[in-house]
C-alpha atoms as a PDB file:
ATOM      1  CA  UNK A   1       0.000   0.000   0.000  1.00  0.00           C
ATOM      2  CA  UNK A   2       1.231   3.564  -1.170  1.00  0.00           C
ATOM      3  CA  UNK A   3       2.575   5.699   1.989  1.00  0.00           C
ATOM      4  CA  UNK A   4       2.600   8.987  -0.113  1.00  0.00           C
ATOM      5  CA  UNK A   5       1.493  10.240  -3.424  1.00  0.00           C
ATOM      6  CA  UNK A   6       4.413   9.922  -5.012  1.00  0.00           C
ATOM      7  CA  UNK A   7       4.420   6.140  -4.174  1.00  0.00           C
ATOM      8  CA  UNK A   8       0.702   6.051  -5.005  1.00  0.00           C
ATOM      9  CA  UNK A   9       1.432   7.713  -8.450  1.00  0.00           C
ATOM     10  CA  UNK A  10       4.378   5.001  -9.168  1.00  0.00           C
ATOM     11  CA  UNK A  11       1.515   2.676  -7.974  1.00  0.00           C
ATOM     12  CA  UNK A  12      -0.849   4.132 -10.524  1.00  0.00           C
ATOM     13  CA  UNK A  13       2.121   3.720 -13.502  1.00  0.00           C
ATOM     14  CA  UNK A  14       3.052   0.307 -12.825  1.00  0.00           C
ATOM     15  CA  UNK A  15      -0.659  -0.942 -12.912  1.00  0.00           C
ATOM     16  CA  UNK A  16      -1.537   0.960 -16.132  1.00  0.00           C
ATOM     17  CA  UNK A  17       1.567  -0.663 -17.628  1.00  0.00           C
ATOM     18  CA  UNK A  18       1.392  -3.923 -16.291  1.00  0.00           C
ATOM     19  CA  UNK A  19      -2.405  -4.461 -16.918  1.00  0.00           C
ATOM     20  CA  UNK A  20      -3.805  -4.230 -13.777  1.00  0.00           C
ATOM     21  CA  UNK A  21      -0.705  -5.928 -11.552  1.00  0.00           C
ATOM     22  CA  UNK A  22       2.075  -3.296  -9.180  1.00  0.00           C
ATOM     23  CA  UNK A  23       4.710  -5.418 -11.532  1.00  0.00           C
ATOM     24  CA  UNK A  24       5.508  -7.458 -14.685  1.00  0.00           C
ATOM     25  CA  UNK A  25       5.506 -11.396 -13.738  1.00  0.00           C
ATOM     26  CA  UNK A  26       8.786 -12.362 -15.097  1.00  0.00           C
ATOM     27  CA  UNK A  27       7.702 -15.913 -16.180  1.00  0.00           C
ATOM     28  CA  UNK A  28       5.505 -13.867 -18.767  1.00  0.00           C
ATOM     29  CA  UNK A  29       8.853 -12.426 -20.280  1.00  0.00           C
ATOM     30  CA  UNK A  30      10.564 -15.701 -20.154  1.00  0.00           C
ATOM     31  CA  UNK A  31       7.160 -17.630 -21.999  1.00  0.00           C
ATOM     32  CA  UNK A  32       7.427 -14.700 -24.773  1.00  0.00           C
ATOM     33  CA  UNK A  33      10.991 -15.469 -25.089  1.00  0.00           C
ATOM     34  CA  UNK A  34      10.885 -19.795 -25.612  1.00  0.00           C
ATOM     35  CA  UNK A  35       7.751 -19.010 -27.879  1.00  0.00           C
ATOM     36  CA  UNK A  36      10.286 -16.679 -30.168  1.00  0.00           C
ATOM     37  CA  UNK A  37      12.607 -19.174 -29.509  1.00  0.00           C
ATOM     38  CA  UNK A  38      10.011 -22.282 -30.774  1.00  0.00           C
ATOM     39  CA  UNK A  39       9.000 -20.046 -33.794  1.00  0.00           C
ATOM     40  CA  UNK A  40      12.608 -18.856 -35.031  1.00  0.00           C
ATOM     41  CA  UNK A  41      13.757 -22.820 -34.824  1.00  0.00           C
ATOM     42  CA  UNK A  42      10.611 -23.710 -37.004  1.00  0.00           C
ATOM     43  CA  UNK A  43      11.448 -21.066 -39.506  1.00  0.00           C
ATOM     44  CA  UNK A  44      15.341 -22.454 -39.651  1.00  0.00           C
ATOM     45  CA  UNK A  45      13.914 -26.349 -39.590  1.00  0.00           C
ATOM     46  CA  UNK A  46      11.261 -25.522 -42.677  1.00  0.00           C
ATOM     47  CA  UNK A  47      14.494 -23.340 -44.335  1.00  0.00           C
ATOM     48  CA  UNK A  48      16.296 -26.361 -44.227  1.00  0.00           C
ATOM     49  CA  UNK A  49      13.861 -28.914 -45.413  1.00  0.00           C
ATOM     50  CA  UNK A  50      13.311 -26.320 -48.348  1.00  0.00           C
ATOM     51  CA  UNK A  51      16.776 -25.761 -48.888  1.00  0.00           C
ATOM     52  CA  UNK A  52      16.730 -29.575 -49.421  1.00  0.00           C
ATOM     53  CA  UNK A  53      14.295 -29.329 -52.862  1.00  0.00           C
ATOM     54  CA  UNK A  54      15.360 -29.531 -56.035  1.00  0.00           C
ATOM     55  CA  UNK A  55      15.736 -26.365 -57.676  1.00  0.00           C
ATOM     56  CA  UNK A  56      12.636 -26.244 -59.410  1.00  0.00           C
ATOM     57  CA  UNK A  57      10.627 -27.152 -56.677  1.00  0.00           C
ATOM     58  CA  UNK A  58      12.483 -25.129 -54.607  1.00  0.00           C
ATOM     59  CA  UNK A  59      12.111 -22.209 -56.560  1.00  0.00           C
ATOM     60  CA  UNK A  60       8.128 -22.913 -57.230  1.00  0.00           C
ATOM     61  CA  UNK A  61       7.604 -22.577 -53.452  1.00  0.00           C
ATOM     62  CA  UNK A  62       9.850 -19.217 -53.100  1.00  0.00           C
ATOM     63  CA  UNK A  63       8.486 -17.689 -55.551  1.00  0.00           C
ATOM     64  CA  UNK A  64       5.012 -19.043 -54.789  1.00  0.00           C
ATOM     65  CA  UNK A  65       5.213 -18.170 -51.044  1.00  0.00           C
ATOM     66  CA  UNK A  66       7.537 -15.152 -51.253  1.00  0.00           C
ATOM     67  CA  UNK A  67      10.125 -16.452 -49.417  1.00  0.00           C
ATOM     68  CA  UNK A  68      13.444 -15.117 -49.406  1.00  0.00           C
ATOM     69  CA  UNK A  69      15.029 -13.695 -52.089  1.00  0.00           C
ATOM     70  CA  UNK A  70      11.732 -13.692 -53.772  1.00  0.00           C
ATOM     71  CA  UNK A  71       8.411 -11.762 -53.546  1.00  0.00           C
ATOM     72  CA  UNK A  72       5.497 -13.349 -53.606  1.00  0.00           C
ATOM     73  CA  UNK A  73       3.924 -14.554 -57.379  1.00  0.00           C
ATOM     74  CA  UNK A  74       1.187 -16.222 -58.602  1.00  0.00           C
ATOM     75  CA  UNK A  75       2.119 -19.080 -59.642  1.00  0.00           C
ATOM     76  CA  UNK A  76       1.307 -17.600 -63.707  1.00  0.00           C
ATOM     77  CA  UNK A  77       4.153 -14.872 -62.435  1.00  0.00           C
ATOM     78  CA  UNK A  78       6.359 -17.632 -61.334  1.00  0.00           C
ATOM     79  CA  UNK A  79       5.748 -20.212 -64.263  1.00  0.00           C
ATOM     80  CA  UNK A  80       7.068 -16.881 -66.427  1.00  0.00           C
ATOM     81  CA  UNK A  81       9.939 -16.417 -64.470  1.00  0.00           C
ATOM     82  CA  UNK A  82      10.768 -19.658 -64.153  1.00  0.00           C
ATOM     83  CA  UNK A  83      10.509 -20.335 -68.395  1.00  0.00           C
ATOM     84  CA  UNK A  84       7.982 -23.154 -68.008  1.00  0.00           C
ATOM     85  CA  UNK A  85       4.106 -23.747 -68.268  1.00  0.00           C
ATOM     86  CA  UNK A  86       1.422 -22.188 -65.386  1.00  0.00           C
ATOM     87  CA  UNK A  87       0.649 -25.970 -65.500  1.00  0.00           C
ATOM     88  CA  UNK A  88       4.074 -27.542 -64.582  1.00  0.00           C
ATOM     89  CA  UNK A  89       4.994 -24.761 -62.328  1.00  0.00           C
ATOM     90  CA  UNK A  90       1.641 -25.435 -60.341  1.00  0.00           C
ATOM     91  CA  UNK A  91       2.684 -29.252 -60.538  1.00  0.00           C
ATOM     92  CA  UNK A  92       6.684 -28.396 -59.195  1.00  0.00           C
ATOM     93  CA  UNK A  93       4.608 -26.377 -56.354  1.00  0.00           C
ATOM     94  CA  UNK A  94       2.316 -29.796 -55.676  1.00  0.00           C
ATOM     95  CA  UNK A  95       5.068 -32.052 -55.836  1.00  0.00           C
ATOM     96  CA  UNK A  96       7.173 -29.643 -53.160  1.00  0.00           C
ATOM     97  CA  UNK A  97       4.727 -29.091 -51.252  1.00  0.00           C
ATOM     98  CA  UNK A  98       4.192 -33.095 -50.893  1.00  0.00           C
ATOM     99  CA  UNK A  99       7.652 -33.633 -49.863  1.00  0.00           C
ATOM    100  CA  UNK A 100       7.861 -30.963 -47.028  1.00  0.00           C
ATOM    101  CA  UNK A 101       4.742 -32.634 -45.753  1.00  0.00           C
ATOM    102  CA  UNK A 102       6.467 -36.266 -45.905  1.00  0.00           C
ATOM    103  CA  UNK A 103       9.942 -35.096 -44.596  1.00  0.00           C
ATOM    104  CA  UNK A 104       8.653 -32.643 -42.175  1.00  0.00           C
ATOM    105  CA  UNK A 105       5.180 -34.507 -41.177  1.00  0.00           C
ATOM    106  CA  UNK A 106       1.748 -33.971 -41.710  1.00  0.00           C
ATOM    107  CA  UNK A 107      -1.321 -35.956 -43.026  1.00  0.00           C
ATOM    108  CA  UNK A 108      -1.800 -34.307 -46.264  1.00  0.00           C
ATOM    109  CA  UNK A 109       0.031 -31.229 -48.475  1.00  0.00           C
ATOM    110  CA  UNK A 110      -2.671 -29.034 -47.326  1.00  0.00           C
ATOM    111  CA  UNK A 111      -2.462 -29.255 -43.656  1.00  0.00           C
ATOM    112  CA  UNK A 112       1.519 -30.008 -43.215  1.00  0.00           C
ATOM    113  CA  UNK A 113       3.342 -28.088 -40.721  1.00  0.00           C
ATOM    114  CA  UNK A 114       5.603 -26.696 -42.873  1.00  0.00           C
ATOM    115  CA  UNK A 115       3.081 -24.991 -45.106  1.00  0.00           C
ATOM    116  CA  UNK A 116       1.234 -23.538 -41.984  1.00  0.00           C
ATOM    117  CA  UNK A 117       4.792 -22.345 -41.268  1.00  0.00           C
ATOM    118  CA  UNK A 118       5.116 -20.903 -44.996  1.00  0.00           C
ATOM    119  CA  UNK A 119       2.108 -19.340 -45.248  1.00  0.00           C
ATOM    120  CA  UNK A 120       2.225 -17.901 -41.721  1.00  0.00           C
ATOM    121  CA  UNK A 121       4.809 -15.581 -43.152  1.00  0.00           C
ATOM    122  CA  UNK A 122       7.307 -16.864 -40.555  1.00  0.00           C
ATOM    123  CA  UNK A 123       9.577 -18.013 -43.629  1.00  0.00           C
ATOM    124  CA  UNK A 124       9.014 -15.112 -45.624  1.00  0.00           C
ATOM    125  CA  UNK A 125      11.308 -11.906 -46.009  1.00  0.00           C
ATOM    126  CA  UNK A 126      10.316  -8.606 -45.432  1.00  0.00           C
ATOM    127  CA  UNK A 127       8.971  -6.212 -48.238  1.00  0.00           C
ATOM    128  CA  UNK A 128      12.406  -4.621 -48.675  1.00  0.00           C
ATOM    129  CA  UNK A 129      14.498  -8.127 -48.711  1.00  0.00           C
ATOM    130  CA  UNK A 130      12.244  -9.205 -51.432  1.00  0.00           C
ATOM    131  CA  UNK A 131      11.438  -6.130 -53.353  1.00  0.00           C
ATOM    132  CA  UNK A 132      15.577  -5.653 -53.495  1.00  0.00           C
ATOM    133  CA  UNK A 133      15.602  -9.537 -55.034  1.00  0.00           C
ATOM    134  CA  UNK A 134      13.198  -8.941 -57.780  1.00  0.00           C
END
């Protein structure tokens, strides 16, 4: 309990800024930090499994997903850039996407981890990274 004001105003300050507690629970800081932490190691394991691809189907998903160096195409844009049909680049992005799900789990291409991953933008550079690529 505050003894003067200015100890009631510092009050007053830490329970606006900690949402309604005198001070910030450090566990809260530390579950922020391993979530990061959990998301930054997904982002390196899907990197990796990518990495893996063949270069077509790696660059169908890049380009597809905007991931780094790349910004995000359709996959018409990508089939251009690429020099091959709309149809086989869709098929590259298919087949890729099938092997992420087998080598990084999942129960179909859809629904695989890695693709929530991918299209969660956690893989994906920022506007400047991939605007400077293009």
């Amino acid at each position: 309990m505050p003894r003067n004001k200015k100890e009631q105003r510092q009050e007053e300050i830490m329970y606006a800024l900690y949402g309604g507690t005198s001070s910030p629970d450090p566990y809260d800081e530390l579950i922020a930090a391993e979530e990061e932490l959990a998301r930054d190691l997904e982002e390196m394991r899907v990197r990796a499994y990518v990495k893996k691809l063949e270069k077509p189907h790696r660059l169908a998903i890049r380009m597809t997903f905007g991931m780094k160096p790349y910004k995000k195409y359709t996959v018409r844009e990508a089939a251009l850039r690429m020099a091959v049909s709309a149809t086989q680049a869709q098929r590259l992005r298919g087949e890729a996407l099938e092997q992420l799900n087998r080598r990084y789990g999942g129960t179909r291409p859809s629904t695989t981890p890695a693709l929530r991953v991918i299209q969660g933008g956690a893989v994906q550079g920022d506007a400047s990274e991939r605007d400077a690529a293009a």
